[in-house]
N, C-alpha and C. Protein backbone atom coordinates (compact mmCIF):
# COMPACT_ATOMS: atom_id res chain seq x y z
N UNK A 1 0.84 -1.17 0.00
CA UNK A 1 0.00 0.00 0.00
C UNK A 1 0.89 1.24 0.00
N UNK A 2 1.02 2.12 -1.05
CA UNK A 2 1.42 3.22 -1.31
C UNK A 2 3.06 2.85 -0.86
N UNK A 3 3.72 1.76 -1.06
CA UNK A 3 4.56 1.69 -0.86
C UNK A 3 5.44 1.88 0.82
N UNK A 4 4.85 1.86 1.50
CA UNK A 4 5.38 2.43 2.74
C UNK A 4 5.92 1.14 3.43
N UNK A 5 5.40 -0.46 2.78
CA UNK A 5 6.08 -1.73 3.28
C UNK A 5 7.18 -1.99 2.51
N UNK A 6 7.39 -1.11 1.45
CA UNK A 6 8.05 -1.83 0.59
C UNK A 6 9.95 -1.99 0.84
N UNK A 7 10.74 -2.99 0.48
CA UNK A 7 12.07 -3.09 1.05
C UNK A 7 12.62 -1.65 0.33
N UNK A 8 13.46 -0.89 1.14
CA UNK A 8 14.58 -0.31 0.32
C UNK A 8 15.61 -0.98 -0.55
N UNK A 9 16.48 -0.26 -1.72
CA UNK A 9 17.20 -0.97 -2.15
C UNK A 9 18.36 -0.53 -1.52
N UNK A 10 19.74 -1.34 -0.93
CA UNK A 10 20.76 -0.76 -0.80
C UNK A 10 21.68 0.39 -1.43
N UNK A 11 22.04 1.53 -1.16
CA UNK A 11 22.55 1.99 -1.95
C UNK A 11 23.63 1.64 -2.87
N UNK A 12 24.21 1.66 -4.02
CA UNK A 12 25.01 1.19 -4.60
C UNK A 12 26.37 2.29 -4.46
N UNK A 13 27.35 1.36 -4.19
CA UNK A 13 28.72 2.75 -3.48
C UNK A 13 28.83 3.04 -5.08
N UNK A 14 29.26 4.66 -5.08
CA UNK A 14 29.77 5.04 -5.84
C UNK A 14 31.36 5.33 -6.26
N UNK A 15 31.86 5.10 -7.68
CA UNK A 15 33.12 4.58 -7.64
C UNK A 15 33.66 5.89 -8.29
N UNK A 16 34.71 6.25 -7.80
CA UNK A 16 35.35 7.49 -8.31
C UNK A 16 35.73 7.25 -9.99
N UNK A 17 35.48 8.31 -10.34
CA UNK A 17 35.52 8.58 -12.01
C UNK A 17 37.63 8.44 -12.37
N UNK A 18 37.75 8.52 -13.16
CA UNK A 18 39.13 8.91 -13.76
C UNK A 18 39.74 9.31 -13.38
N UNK A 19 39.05 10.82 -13.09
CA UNK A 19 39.95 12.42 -12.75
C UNK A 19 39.70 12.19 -11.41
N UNK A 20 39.00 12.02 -10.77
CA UNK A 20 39.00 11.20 -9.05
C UNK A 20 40.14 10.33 -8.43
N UNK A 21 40.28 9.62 -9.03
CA UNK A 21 41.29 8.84 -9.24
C UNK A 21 42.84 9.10 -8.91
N UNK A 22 42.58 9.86 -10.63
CA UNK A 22 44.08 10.62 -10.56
C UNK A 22 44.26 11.92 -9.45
N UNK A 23 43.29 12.31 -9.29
CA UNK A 23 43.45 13.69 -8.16
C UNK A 23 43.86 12.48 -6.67
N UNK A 24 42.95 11.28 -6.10
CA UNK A 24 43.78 10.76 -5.22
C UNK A 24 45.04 10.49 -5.29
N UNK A 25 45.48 10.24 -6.67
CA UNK A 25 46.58 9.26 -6.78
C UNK A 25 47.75 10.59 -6.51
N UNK A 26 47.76 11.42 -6.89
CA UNK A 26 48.22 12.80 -6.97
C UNK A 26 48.70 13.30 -5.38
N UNK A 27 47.42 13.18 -4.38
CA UNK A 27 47.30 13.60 -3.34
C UNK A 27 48.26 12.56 -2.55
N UNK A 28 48.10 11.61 -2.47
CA UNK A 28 48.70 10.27 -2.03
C UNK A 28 50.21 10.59 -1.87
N UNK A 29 50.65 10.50 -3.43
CA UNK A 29 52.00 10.70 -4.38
C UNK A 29 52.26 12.12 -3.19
N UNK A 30 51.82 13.02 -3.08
CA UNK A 30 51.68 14.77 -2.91
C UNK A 30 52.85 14.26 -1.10
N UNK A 31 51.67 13.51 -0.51
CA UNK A 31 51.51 13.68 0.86
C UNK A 31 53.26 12.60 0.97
N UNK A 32 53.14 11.57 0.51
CA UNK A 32 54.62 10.83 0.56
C UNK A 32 56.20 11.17 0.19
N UNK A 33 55.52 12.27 -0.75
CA UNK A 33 56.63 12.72 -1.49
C UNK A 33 57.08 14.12 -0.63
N UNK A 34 56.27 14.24 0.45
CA UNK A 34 57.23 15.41 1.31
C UNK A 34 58.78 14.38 2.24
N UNK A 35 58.10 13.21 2.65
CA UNK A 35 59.00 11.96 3.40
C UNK A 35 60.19 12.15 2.26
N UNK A 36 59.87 12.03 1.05
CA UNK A 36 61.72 11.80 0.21
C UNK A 36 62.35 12.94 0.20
N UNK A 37 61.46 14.28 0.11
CA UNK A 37 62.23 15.68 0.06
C UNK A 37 63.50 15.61 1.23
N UNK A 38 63.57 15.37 2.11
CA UNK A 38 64.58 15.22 3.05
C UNK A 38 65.80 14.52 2.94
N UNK A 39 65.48 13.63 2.05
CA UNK A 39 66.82 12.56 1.74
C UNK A 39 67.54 12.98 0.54
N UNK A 40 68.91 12.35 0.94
CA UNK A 40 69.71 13.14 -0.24
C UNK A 40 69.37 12.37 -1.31
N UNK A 41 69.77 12.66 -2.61
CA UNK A 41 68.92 12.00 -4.27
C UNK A 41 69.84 11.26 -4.13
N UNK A 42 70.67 10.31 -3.63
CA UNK A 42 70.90 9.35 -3.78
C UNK A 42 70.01 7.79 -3.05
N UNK A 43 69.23 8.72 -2.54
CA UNK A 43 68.46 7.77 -1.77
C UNK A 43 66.89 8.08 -1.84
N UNK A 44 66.92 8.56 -3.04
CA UNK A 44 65.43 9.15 -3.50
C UNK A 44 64.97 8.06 -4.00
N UNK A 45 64.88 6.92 -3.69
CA UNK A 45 64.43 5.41 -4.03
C UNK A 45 64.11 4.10 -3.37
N UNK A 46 63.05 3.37 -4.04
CA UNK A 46 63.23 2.04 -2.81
C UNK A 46 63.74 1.04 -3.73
N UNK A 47 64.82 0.89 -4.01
CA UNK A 47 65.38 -0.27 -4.39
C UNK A 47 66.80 0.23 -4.34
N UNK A 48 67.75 -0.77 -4.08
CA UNK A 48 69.49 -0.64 -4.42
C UNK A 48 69.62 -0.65 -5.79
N UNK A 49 71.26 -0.27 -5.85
CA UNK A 49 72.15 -0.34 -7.34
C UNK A 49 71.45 -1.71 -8.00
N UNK A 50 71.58 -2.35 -7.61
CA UNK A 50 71.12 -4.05 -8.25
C UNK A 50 69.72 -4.39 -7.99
N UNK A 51 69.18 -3.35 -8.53
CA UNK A 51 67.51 -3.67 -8.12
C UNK A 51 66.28 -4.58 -7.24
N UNK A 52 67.37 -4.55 -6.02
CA UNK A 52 66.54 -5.13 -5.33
C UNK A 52 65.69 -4.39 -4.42
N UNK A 53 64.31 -4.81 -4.23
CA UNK A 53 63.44 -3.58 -3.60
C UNK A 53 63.44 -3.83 -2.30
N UNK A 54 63.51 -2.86 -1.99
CA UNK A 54 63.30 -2.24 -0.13
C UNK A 54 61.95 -2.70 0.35
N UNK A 55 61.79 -3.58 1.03
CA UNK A 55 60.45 -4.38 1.24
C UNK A 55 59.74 -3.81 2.30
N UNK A 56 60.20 -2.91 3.22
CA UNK A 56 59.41 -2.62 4.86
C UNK A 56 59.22 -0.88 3.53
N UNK A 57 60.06 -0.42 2.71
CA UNK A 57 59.44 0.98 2.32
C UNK A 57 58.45 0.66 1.21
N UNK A 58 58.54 -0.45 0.61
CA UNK A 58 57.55 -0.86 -0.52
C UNK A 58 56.02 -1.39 0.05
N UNK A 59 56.51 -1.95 1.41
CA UNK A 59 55.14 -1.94 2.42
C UNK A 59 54.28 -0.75 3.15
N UNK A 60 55.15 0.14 3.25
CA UNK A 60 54.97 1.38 4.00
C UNK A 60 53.90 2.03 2.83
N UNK A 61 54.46 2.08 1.40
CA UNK A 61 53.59 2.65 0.45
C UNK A 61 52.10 2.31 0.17
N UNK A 62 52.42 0.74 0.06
CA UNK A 62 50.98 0.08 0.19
C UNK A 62 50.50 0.57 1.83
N UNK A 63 51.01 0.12 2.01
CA UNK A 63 49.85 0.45 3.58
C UNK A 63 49.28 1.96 3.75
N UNK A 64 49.83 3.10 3.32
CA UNK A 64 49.30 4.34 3.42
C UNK A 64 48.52 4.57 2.05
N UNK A 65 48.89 3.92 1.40
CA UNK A 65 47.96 3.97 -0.18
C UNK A 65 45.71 2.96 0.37
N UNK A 66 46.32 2.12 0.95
CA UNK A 66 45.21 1.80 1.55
C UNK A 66 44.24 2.22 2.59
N UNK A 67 45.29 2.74 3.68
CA UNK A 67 44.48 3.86 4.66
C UNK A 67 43.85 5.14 4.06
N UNK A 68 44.32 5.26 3.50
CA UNK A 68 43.93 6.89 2.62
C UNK A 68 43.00 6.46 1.72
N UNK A 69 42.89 5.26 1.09
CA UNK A 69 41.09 5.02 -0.02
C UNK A 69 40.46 4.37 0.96
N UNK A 70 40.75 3.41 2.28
CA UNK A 70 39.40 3.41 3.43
C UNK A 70 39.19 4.57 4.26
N UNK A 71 39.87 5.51 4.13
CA UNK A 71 39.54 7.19 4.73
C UNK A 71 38.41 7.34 4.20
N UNK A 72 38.38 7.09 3.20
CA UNK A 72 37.28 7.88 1.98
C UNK A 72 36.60 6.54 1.63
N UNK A 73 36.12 5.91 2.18
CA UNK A 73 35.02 4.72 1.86
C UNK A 73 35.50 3.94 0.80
N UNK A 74 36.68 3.68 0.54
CA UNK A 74 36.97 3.13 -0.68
C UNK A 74 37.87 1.35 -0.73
N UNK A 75 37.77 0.93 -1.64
CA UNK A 75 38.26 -0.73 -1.04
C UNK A 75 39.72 -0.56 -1.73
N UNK A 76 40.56 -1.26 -1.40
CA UNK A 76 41.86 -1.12 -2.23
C UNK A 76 41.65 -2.77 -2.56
N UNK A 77 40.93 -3.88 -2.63
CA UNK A 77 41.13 -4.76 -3.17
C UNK A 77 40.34 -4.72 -4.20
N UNK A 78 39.50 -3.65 -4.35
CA UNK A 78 38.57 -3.58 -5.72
C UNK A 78 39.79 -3.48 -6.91
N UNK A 79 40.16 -4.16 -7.96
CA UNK A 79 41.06 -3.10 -8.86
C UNK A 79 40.68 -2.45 -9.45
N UNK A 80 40.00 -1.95 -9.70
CA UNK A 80 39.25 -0.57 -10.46
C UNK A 80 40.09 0.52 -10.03
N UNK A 81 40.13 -0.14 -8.63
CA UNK A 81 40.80 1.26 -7.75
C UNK A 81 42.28 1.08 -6.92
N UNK A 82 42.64 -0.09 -6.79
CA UNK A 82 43.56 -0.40 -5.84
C UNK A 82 44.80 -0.25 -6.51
N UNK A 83 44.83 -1.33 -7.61
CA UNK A 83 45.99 -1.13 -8.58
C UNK A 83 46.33 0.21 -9.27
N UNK A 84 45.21 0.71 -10.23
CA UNK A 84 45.30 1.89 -10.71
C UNK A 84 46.25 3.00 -9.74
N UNK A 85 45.76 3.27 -9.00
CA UNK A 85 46.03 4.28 -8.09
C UNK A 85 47.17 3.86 -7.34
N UNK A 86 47.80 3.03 -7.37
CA UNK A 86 48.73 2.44 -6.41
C UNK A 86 49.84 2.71 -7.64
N UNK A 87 50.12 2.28 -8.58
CA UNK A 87 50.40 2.23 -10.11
C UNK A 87 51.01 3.76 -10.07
N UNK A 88 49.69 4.44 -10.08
CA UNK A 88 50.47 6.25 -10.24
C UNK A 88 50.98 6.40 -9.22
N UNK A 89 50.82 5.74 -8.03
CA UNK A 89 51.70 6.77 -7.01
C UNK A 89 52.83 6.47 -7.00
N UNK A 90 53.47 5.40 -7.59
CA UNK A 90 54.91 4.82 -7.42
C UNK A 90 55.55 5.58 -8.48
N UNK A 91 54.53 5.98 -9.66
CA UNK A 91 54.83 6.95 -11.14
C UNK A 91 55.12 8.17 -11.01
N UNK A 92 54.38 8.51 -9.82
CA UNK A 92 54.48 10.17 -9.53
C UNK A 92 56.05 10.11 -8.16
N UNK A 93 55.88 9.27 -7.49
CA UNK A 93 57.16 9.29 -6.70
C UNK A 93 58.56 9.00 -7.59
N UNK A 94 58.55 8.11 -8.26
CA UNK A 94 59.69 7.59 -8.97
C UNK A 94 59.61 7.40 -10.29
N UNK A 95 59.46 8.59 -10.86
CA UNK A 95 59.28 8.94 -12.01
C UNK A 95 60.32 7.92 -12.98
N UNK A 96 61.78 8.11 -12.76
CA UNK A 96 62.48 6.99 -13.46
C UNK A 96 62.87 5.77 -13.35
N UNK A 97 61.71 5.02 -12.59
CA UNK A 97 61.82 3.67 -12.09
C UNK A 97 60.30 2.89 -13.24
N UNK A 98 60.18 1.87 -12.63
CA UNK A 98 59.42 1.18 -13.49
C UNK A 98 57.82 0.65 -12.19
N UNK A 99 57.12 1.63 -12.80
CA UNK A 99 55.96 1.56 -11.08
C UNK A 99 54.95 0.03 -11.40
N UNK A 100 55.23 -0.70 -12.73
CA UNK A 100 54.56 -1.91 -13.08
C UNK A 100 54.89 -2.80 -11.89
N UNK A 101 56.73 -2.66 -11.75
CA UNK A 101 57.39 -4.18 -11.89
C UNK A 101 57.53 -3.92 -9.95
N UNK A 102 57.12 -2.71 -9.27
CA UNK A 102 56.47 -2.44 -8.01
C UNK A 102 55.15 -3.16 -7.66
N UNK A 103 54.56 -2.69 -8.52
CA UNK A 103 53.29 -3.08 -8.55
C UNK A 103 53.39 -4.51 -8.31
N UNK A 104 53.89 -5.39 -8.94
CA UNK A 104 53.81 -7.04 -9.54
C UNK A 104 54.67 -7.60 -8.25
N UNK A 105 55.86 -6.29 -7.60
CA UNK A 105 56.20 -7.15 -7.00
C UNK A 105 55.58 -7.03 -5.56
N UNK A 106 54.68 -5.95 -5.16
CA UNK A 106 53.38 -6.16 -3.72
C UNK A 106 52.67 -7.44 -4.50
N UNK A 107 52.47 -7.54 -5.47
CA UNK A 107 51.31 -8.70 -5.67
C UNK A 107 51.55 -10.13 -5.34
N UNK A 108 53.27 -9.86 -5.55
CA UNK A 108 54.22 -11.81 -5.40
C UNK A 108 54.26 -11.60 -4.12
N UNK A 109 54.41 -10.31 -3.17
CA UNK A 109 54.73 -10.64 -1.57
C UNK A 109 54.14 -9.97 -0.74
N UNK A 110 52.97 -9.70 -0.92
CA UNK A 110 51.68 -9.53 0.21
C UNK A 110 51.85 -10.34 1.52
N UNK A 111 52.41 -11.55 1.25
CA UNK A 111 52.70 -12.39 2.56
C UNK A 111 53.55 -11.79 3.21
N UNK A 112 54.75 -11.47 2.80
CA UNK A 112 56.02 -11.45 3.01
C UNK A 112 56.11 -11.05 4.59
N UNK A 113 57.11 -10.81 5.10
CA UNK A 113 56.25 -10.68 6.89
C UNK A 113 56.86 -9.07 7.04
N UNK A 114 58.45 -8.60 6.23
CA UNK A 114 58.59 -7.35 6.15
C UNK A 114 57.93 -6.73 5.23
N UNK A 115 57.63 -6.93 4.37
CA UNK A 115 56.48 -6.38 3.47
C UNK A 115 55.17 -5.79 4.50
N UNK A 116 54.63 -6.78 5.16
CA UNK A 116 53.63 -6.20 5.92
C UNK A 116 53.55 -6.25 7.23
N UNK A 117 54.83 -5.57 7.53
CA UNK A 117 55.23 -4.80 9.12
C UNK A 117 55.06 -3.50 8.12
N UNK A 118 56.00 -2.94 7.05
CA UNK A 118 55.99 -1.53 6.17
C UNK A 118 54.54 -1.43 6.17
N UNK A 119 53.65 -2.20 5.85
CA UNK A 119 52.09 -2.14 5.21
C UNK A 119 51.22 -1.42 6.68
N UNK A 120 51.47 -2.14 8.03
CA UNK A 120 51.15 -1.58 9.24
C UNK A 120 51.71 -0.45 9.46
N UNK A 121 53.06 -0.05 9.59
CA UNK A 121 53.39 1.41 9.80
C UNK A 121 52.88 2.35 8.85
N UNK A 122 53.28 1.74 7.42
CA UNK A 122 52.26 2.94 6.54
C UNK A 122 50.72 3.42 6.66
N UNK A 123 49.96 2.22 6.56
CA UNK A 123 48.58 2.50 6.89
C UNK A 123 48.07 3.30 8.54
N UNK A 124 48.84 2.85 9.64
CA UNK A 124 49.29 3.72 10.82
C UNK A 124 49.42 5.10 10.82
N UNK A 125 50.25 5.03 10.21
CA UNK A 125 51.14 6.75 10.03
C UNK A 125 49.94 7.23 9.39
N UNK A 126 49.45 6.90 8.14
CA UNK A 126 48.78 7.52 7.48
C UNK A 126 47.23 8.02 8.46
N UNK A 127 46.87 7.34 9.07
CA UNK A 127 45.65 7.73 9.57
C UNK A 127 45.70 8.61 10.84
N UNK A 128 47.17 8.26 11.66
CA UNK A 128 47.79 8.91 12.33
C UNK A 128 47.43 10.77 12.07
N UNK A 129 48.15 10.99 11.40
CA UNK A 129 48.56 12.38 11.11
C UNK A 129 47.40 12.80 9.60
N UNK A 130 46.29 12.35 10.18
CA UNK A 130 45.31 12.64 9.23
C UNK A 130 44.16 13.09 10.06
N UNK A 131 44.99 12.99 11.69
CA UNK A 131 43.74 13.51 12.65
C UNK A 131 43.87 15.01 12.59
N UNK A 132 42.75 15.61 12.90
CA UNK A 132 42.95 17.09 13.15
C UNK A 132 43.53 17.95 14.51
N UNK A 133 44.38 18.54 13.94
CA UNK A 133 45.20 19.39 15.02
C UNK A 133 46.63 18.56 15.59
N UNK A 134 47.08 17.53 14.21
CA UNK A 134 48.15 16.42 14.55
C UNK A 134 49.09 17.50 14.17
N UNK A 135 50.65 18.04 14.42
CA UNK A 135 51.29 18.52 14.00
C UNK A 135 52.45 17.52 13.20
N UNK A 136 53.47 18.06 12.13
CA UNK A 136 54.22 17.41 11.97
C UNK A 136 54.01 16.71 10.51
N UNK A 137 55.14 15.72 10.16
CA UNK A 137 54.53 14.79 9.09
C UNK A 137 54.96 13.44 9.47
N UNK A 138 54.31 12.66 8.95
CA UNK A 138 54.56 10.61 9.23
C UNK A 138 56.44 11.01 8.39
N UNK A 139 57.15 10.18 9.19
CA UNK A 139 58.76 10.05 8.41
C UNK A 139 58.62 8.45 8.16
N UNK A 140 58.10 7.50 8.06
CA UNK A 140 58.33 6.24 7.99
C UNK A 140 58.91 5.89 6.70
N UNK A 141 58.47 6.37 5.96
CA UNK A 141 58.82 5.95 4.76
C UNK A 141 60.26 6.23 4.58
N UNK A 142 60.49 7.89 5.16
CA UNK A 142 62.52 8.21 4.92
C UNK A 142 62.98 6.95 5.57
N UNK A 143 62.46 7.15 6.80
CA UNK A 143 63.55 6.27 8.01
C UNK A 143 63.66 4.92 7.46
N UNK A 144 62.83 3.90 6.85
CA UNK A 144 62.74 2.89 6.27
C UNK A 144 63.64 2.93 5.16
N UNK A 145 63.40 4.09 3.92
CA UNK A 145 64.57 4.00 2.87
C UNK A 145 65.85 4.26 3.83
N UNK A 146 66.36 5.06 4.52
CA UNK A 146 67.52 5.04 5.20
C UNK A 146 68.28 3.78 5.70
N UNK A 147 66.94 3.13 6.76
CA UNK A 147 67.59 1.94 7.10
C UNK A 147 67.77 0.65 6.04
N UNK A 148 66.85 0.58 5.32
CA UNK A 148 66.78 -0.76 4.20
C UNK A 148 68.43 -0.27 3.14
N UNK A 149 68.87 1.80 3.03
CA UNK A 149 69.72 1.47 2.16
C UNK A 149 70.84 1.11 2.95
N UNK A 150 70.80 1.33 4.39
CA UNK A 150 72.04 1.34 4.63
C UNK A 150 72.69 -0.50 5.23
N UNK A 151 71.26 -1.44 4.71
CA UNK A 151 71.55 -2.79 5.35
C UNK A 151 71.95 -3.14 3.74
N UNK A 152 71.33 -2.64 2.70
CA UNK A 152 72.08 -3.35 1.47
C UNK A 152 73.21 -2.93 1.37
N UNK A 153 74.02 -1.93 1.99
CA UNK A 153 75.31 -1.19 1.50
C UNK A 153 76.05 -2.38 2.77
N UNK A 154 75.70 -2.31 4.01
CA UNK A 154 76.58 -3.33 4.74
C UNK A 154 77.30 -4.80 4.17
């Protein structure tokens, strides 16, 4: 009767467009990329001379790349959204690196156990200093490239 028994439908989440996207991926890239300004450009990177990647700073990325799209109601295992956006931020941080073969390599070691200790401090930090009236910025990511370069140089 006039509808007033009738079920609602759930709302259906809405998924950020393109330019949504790229403006997070941007912001993300924006907010991490103050952590490398501090380090000298020789260490403006997560991997050594012999390309091996820095696994607690390659975790740190994912993990604040994920706190920051569940900030905003968003899933990072959707790929519509997880990869994409994860993809540019390694593009916008490390412009002359290769943000695929990053990408492929969170996907081979999601397990990994330093991989996701980096994944806890990043996602941490990130929500951390996303409270209002937090001063300061998250350093995890420097202190991690610092320490990961200075155990491959040992």
């Amino acid at each position: 009767m006039f509808g007033l028994f009738r079920k609602k439908a759930a709302p259906q989440p809405r998924f950020p467009d393109d330019q949504k996207k790229s403006d997070m991926a941007n912001a993300i890239a924006g907010l991490l990329g103050i952590q490398l300004l501090i380090l000298p450009p020789e260490h403006k990177h997560i991997e050594d001379d012999s390309g091996n990647i820095y696994r607690k700073s390659i975790g740190y990325i994912y993990g604040y790349v994920d706190a920051f799209l569940r900030m905003r109601g968003l899933d990072m295992s959707d790929s519509e959204i997880g990869v994409p956006i994860t993809f540019h931020v390694f593009r916008k941080l490390f412009p002359e690196r290769d943000p695929l073969r990053y990408v492929e390599f969170l996907s081979a070691n999601m397990r990994d156990e330093t991989v996701h200790l980096g994944m806890m401090h990043g996602g941490q930090q990130c929500i951390d200093y996303s409270k209002p009236g937090v001063e300061g910025a998250p350093m995890g990511l420097c202190r991690f490239i610092l320490e990961e370069s200075a155990l491959q140089a040992a």
